[in-house]
C-alpha atoms as a PDB file:
ATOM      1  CA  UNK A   1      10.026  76.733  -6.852  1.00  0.00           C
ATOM      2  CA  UNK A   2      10.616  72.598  -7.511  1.00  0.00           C
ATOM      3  CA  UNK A   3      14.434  72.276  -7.871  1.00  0.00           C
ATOM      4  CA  UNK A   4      15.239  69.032 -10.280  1.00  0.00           C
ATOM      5  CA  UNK A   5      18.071  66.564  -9.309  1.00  0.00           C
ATOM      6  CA  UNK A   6      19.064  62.711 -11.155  1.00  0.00           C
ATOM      7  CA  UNK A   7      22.616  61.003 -11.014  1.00  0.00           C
ATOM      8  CA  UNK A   8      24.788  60.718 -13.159  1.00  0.00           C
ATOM      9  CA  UNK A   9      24.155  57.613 -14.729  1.00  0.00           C
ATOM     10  CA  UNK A  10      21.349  59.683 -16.653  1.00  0.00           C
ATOM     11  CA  UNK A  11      24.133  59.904 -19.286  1.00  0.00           C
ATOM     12  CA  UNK A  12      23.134  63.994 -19.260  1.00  0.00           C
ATOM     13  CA  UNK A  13      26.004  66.468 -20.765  1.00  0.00           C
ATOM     14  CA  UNK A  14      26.760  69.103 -18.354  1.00  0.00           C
ATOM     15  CA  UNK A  15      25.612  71.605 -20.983  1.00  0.00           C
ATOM     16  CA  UNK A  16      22.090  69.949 -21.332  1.00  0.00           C
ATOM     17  CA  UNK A  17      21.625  69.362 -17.505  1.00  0.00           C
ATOM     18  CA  UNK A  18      22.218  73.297 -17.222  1.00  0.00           C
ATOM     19  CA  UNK A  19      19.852  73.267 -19.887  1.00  0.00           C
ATOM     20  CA  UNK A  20      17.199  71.077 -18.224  1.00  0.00           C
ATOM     21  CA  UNK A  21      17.980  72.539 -14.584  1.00  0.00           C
ATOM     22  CA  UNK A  22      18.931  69.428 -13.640  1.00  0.00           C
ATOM     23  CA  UNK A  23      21.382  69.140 -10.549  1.00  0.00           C
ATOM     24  CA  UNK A  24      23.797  66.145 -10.924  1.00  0.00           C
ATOM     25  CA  UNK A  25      24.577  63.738  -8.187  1.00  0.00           C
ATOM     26  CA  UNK A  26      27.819  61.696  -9.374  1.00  0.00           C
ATOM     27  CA  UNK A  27      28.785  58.225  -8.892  1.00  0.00           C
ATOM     28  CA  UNK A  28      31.982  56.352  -7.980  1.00  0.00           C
ATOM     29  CA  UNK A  29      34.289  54.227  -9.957  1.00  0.00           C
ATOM     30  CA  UNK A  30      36.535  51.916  -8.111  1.00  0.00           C
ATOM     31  CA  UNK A  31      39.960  51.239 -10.415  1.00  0.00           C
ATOM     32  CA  UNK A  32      41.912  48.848  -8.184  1.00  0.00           C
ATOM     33  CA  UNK A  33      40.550  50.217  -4.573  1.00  0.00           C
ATOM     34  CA  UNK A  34      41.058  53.736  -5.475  1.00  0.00           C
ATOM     35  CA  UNK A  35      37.696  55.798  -5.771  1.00  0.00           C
ATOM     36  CA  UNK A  36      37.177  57.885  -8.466  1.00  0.00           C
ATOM     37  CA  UNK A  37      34.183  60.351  -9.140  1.00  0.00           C
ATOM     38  CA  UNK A  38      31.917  59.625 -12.837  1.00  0.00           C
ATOM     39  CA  UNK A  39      32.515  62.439 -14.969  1.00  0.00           C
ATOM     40  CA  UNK A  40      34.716  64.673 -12.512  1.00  0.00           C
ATOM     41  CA  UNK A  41      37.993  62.453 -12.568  1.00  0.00           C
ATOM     42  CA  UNK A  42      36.899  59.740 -14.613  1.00  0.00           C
ATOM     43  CA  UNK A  43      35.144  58.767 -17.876  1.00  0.00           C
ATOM     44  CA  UNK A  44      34.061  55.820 -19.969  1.00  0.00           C
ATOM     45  CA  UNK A  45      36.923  55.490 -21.710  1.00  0.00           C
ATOM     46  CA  UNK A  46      39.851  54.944 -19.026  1.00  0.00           C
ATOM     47  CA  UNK A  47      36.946  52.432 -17.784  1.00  0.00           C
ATOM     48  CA  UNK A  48      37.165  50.504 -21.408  1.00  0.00           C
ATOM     49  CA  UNK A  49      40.776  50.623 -21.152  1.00  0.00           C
ATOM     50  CA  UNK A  50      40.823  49.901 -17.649  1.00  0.00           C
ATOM     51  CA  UNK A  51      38.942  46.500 -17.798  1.00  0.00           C
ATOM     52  CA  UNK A  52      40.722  45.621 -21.202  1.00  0.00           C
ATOM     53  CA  UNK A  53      43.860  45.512 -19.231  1.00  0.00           C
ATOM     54  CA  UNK A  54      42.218  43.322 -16.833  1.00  0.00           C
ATOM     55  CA  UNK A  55      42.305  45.857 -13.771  1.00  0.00           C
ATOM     56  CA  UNK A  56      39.712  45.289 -10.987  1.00  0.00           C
ATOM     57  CA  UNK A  57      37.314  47.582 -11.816  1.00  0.00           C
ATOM     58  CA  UNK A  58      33.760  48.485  -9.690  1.00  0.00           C
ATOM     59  CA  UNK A  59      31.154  51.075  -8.854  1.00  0.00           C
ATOM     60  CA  UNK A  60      29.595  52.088  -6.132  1.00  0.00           C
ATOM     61  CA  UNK A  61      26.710  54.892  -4.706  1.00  0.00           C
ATOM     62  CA  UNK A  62      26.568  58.412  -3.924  1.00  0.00           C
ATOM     63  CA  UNK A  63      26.528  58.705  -0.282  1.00  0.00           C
ATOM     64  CA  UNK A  64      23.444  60.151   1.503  1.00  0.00           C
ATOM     65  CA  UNK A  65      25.836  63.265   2.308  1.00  0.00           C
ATOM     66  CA  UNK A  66      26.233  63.936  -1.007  1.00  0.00           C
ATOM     67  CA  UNK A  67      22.806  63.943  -2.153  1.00  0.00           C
ATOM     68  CA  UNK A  68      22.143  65.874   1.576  1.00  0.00           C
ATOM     69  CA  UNK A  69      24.791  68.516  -0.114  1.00  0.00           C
ATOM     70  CA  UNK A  70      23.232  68.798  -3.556  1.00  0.00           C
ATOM     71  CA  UNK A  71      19.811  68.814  -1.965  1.00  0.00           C
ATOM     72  CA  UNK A  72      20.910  71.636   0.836  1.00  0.00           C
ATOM     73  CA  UNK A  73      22.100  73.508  -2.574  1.00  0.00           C
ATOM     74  CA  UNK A  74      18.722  73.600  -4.047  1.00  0.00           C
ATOM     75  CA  UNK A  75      17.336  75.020  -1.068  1.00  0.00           C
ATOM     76  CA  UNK A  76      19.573  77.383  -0.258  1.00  0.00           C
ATOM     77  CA  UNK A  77      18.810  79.216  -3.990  1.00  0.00           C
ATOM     78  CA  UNK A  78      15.146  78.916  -3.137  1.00  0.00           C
ATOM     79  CA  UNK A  79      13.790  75.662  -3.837  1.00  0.00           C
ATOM     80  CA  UNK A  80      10.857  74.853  -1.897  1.00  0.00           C
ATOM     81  CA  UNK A  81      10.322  71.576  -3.239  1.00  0.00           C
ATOM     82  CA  UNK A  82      12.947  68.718  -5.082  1.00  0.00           C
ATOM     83  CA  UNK A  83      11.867  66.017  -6.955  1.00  0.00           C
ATOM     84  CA  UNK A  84      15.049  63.410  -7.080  1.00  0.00           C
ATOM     85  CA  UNK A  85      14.932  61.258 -10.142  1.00  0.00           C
ATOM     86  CA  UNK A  86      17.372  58.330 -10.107  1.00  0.00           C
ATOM     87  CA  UNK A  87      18.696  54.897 -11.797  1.00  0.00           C
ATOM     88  CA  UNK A  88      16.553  51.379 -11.351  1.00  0.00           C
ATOM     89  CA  UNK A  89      16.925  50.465  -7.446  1.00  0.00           C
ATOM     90  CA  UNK A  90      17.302  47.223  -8.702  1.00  0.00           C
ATOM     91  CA  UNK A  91      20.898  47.790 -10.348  1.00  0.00           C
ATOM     92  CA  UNK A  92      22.018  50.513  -6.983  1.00  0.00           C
ATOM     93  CA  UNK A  93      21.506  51.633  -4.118  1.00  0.00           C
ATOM     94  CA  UNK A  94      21.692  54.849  -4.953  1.00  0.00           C
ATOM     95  CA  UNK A  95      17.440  56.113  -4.329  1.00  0.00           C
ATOM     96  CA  UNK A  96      18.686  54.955  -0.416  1.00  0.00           C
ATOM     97  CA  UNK A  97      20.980  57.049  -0.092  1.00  0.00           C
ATOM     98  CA  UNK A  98      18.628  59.498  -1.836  1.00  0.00           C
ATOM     99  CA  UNK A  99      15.889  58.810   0.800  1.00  0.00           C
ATOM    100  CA  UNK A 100      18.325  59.261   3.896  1.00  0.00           C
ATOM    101  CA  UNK A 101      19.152  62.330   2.411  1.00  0.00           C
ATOM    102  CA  UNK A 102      15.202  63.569   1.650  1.00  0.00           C
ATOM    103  CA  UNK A 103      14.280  62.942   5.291  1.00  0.00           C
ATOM    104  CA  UNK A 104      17.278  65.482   6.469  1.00  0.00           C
ATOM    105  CA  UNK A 105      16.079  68.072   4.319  1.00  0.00           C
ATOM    106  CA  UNK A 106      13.994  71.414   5.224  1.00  0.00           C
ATOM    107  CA  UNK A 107      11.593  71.253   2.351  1.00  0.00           C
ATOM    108  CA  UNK A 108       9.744  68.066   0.842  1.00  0.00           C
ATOM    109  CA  UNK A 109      11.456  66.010  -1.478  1.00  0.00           C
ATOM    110  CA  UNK A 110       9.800  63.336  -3.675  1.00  0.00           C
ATOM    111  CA  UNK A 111      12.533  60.392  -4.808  1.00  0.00           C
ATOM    112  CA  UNK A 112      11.733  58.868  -8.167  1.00  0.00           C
ATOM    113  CA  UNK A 113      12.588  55.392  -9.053  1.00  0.00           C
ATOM    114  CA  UNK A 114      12.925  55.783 -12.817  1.00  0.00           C
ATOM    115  CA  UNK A 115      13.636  51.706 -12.809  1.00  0.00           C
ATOM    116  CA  UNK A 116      15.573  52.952 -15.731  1.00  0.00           C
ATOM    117  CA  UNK A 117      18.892  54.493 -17.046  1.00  0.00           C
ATOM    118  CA  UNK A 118      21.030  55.545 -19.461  1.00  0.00           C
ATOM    119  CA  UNK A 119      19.090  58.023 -21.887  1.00  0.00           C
ATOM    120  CA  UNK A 120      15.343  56.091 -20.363  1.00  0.00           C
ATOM    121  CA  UNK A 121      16.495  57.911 -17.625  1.00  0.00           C
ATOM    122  CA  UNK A 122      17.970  61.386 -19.131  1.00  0.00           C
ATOM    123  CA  UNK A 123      14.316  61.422 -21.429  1.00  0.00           C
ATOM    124  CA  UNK A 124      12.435  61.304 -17.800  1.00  0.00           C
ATOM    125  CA  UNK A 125      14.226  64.247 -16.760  1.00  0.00           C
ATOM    126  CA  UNK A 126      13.298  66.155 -19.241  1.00  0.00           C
ATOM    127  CA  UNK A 127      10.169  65.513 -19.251  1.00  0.00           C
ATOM    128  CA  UNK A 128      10.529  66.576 -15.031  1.00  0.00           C
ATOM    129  CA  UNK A 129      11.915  69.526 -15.896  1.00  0.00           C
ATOM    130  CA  UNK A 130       9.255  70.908 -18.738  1.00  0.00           C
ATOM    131  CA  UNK A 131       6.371  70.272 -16.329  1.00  0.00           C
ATOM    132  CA  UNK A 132       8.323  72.301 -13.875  1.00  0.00           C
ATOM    133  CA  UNK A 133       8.873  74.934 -16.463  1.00  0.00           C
ATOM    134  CA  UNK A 134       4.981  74.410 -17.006  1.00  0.00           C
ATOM    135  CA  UNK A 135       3.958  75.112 -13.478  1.00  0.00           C
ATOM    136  CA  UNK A 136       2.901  71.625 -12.494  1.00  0.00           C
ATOM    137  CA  UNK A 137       3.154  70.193  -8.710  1.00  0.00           C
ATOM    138  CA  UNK A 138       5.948  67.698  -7.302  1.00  0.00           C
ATOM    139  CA  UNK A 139       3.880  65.325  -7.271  1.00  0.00           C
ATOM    140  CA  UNK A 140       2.637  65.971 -11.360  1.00  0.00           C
ATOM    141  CA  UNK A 141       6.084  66.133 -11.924  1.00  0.00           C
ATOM    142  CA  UNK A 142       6.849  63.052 -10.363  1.00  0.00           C
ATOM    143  CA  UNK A 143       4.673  61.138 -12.257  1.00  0.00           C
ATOM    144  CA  UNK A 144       5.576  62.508 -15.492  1.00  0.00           C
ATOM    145  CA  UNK A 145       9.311  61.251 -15.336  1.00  0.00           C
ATOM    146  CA  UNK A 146       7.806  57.697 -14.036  1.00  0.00           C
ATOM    147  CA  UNK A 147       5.370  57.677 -17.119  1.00  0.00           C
ATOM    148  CA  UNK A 148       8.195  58.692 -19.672  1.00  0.00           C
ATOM    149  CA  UNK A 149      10.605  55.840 -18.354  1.00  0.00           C
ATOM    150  CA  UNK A 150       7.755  53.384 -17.998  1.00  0.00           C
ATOM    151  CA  UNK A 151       7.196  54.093 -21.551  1.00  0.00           C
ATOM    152  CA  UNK A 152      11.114  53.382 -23.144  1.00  0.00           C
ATOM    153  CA  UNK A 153      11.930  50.391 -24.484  1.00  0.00           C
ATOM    154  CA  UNK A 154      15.474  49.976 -23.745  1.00  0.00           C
ATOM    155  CA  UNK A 155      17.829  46.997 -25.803  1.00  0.00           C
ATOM    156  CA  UNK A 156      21.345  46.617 -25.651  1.00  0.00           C
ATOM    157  CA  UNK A 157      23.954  44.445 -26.654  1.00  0.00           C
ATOM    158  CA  UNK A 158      27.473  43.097 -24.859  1.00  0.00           C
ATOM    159  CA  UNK A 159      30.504  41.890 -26.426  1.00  0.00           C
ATOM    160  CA  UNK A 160      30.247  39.425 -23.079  1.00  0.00           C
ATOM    161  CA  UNK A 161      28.471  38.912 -20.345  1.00  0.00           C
ATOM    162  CA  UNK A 162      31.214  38.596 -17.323  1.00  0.00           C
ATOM    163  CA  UNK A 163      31.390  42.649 -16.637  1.00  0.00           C
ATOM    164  CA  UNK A 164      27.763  42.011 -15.755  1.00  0.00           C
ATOM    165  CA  UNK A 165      28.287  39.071 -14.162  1.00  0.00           C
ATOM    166  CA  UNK A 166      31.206  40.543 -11.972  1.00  0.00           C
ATOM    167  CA  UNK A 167      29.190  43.655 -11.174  1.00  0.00           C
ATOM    168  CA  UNK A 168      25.891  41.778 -10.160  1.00  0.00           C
ATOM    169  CA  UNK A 169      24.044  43.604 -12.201  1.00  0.00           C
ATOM    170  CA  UNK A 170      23.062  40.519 -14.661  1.00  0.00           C
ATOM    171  CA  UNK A 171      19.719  40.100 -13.056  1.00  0.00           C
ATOM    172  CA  UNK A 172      17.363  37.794 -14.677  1.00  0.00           C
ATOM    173  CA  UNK A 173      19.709  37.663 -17.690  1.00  0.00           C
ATOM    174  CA  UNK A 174      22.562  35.244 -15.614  1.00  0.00           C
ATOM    175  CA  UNK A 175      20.611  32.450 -17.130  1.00  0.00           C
ATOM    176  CA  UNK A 176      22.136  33.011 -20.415  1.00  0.00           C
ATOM    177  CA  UNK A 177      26.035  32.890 -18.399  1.00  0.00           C
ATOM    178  CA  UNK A 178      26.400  28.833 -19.264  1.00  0.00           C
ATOM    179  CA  UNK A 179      26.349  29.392 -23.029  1.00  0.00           C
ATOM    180  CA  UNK A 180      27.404  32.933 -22.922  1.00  0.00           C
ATOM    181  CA  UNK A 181      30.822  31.188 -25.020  1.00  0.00           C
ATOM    182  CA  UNK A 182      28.807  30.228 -27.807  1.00  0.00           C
ATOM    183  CA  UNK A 183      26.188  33.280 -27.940  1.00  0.00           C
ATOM    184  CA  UNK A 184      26.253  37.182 -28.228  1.00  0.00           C
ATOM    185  CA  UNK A 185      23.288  38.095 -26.000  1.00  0.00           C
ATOM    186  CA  UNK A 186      20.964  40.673 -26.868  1.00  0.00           C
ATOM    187  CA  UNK A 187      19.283  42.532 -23.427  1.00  0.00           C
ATOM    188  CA  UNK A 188      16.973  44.099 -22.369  1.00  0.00           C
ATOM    189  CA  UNK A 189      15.953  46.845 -19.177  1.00  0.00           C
ATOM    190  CA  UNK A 190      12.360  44.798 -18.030  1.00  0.00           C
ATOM    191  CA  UNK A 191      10.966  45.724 -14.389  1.00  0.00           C
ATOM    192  CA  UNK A 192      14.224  48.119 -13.715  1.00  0.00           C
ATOM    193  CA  UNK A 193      16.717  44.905 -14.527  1.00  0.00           C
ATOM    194  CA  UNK A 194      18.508  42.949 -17.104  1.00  0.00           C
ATOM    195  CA  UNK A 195      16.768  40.365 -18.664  1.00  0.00           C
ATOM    196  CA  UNK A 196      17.270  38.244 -21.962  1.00  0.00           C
ATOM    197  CA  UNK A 197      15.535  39.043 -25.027  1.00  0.00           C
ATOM    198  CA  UNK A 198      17.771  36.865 -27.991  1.00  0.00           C
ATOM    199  CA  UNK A 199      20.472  34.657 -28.246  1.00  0.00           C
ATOM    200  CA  UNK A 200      22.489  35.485 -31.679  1.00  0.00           C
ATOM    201  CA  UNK A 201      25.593  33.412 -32.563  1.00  0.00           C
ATOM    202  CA  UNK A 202      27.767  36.744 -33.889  1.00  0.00           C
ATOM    203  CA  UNK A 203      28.337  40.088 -33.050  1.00  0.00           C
ATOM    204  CA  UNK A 204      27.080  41.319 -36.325  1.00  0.00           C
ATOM    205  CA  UNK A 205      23.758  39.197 -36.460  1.00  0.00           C
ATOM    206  CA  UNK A 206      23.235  40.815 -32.539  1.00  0.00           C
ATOM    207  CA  UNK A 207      23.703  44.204 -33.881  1.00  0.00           C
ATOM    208  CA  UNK A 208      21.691  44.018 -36.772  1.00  0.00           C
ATOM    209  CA  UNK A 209      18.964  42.517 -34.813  1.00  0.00           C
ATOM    210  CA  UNK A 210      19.179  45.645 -31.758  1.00  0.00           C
ATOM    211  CA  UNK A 211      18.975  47.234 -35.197  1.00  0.00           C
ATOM    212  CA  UNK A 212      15.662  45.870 -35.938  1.00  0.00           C
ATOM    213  CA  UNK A 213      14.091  46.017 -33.013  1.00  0.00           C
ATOM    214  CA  UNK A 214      14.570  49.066 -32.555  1.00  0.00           C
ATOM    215  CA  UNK A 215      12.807  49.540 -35.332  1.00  0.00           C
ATOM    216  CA  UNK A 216       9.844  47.718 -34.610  1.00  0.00           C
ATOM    217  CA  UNK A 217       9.795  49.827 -30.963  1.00  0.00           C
ATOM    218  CA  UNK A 218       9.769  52.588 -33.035  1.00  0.00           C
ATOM    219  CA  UNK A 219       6.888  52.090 -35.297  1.00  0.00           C
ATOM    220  CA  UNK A 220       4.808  50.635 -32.475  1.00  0.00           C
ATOM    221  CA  UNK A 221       5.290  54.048 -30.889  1.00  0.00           C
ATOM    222  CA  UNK A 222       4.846  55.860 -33.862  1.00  0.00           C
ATOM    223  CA  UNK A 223       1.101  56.433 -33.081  1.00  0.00           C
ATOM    224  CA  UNK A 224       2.186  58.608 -30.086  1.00  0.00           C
ATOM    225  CA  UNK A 225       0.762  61.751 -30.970  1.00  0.00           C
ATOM    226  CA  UNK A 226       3.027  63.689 -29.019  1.00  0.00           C
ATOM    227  CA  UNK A 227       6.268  61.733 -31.215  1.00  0.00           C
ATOM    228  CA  UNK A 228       9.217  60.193 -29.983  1.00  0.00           C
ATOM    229  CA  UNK A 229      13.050  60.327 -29.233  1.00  0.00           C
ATOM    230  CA  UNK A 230      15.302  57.619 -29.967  1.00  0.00           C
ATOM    231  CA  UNK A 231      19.323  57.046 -28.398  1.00  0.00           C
ATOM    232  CA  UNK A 232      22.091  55.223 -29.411  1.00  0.00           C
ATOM    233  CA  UNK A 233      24.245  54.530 -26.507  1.00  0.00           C
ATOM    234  CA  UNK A 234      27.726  52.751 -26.726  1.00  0.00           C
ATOM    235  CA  UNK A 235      30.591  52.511 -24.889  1.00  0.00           C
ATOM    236  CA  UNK A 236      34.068  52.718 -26.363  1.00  0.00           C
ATOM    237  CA  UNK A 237      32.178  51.595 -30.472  1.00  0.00           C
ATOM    238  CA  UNK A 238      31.641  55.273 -31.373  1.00  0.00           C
ATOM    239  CA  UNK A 239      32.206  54.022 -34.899  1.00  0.00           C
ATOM    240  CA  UNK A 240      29.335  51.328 -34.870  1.00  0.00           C
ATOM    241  CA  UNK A 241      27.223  53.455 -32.652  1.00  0.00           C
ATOM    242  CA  UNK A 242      27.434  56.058 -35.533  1.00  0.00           C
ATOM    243  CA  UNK A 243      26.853  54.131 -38.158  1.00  0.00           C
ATOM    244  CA  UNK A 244      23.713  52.373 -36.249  1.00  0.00           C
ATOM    245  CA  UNK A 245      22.565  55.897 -35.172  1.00  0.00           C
ATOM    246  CA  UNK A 246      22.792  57.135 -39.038  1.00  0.00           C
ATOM    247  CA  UNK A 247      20.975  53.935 -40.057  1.00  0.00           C
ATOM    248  CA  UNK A 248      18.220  54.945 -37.647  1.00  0.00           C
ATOM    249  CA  UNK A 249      17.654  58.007 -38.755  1.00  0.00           C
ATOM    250  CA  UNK A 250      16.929  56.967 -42.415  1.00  0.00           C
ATOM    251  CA  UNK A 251      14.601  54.087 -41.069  1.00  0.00           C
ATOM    252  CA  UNK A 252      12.598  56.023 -38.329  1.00  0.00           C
ATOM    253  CA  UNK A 253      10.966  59.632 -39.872  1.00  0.00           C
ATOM    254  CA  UNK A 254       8.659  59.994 -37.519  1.00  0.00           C
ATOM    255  CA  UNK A 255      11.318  60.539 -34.376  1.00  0.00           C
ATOM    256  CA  UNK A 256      12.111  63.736 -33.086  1.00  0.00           C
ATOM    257  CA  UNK A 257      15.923  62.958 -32.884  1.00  0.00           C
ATOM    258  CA  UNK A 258      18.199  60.223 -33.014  1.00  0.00           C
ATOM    259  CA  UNK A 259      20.884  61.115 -30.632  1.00  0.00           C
ATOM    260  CA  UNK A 260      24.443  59.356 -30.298  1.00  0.00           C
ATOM    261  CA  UNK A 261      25.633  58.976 -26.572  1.00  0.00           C
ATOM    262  CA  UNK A 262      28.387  57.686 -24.613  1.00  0.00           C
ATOM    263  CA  UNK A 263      27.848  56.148 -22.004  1.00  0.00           C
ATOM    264  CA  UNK A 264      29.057  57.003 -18.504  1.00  0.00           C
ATOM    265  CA  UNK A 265      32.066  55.659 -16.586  1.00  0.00           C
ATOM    266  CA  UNK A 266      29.360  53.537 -13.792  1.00  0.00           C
ATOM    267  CA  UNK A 267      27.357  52.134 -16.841  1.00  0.00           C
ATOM    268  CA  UNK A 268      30.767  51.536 -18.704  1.00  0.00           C
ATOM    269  CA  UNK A 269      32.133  49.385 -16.168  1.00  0.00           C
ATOM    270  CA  UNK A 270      29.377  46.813 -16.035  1.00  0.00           C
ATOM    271  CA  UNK A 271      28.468  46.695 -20.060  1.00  0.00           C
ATOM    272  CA  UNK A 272      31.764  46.959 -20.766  1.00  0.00           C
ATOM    273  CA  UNK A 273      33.609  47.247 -24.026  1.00  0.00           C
ATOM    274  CA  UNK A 274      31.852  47.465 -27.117  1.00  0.00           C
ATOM    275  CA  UNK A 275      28.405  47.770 -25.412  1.00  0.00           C
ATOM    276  CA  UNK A 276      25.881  49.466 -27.454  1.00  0.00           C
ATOM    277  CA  UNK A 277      22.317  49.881 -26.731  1.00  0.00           C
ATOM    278  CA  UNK A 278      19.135  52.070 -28.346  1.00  0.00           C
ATOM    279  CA  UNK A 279      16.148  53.737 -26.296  1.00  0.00           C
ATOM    280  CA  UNK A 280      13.296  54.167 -27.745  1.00  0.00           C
ATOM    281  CA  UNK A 281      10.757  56.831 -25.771  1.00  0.00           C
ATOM    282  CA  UNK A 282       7.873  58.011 -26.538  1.00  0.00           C
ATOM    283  CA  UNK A 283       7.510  61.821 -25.459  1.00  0.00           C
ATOM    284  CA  UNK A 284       4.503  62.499 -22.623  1.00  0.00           C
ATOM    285  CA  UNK A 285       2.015  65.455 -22.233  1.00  0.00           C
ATOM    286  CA  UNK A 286       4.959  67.867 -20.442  1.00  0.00           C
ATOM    287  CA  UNK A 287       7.274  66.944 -23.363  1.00  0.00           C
ATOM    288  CA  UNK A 288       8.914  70.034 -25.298  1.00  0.00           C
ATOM    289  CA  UNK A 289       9.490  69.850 -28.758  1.00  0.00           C
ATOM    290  CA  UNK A 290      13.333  68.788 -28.279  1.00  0.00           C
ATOM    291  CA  UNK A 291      15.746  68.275 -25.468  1.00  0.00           C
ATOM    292  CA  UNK A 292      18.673  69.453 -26.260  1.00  0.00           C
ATOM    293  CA  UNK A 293      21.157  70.344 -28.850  1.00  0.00           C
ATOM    294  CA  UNK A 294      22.083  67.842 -31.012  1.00  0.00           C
ATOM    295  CA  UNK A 295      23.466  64.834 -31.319  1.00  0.00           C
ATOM    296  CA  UNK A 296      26.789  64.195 -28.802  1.00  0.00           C
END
């Protein structure tokens, strides 16, 4: 039996990582100095409020112990192999404490860099978990979730850049920080980082240009035979998330679903208010026909 475990930054509903058989490995948010664990005793909102009150607000890892507890879990209801499946290394540290963890364990345990997150990273666990349901190796299984978060296109936009900035998470995209006053950036997940992709002079030119790209990821895709699933993602805009989700919808047939998601607390604190983002991912060979229930 291959037991299935991602973090928490996967963005996964408790009722569709059941679903998935997906164990969760949470991560921290810091509010002034005091820890707090995503989705257990804190969410994305308290974060948005948090940092809107100007509190200091940060994230850090899972420790190698917990993933050595979640991972001891597995085996003791008969797992004989785990395949781990976690956020870009690029934005955490969390696959290291992953990889302590693996070489503590009593069975063989194959850590995935997703170089993703968010719902890039919740699509490549399901595809992990329906070629476990269909019988396929670690190692098959694996490679499915890295060829289902290779394939997302992933664009978001930020009411500002400093959350990103403070968090150093703003990878190649801290060259747009000296005119980040007169722009509303536009990003992008490229090579498991942030990176530019526009410059737009207002927040509602930015979001109708997320809009179309989206779009245009969407209809390059669109010759996938196996179809594709599309995600809103937003933290504290649930009404502009909507509204961009419903627009979606009417302007992409051939995806599966368009699904509106929060955001978690870790992602929240570094996008910050009024983030919203789309993923666009084209479904792989272990696909099923849907994921989950529907939209959150």
């Amino acid at each position: 039996m291959i037991a299935l475990v991602t973090d928490s930054t996967a963005g996964l509903p408790p009722e569709l990582a059941a679903e998935l058989g997906a164990r969760v490995v949470p991560l921290h948010v810091l509010l002034d100095g005091e820890s707090f664990v995503e989705g257990v005793d804190i969410g994305p909102g308290e974060v948005a409020a948090a940092l809107r009150e100007g509190r200091r607000v940060s994230t850090s890892k899972p420790s190698a112990g917990a993933f050595l507890d979640v991972y001891e879990e597995a085996v003791a209801a008969g797992a004989e192999q785990i395949v781990s499946v976690h956020l870009s290394s690029a934005m955490s540290g969390t696959i290291a404490s992953a990889r302590v963890a693996a070489d503590e364990v009593s069975v063989p345990v194959t850590v995935v860099d997703s170089r993703s997150l968010g719902m890039a990273l919740g699509y490549a666990v399901a595809s992990a978990s329906e070629a476990v349901a269909s019988g396929r190796s670690a190692l098959a299984t694996a490679a499915s979730a890295r060829e289902r978060a290779e394939a997302a296109s992933t664009v978001f936009y930020v009411d500002t850049l400093e959350y990103l900035r403070r968090g150093g998470r703003i990878g190649r995209a801290s060259a747009l920080v000296g005119s980040a006053l007169a722009i509303k950036p536009l990003l992008q997940l490229s090579e498991g980082e942030v990176g530019p992709l526009e410059r737009v002079r207002t927040s509602s030119k930015a979001l109708a240009r997320l809009e179309e790209r989206t779009v245009e990821a969407a209809e390059a895709a669109a010759s996938n035979p196996l179809g594709l699933d599309i995600a809103v993602q937003h933290v504290d805009a649930g009404e502009r998330a909507e509204a961009l989700r419903d627009r979606l919808r009417e302007r992409c047939p051939d995806a599966h679903e368009v699904r509106l998601v929060g955001l978690g607390a870790v992602v929240a604190a570094h996008a910050g208010p009024g983030a919203i983002g789309t993923v666009v991912s084209p479904r792989v060979r272990t696909t099923p026909p849907v994921i989950g229930a529907a939209a959150v």
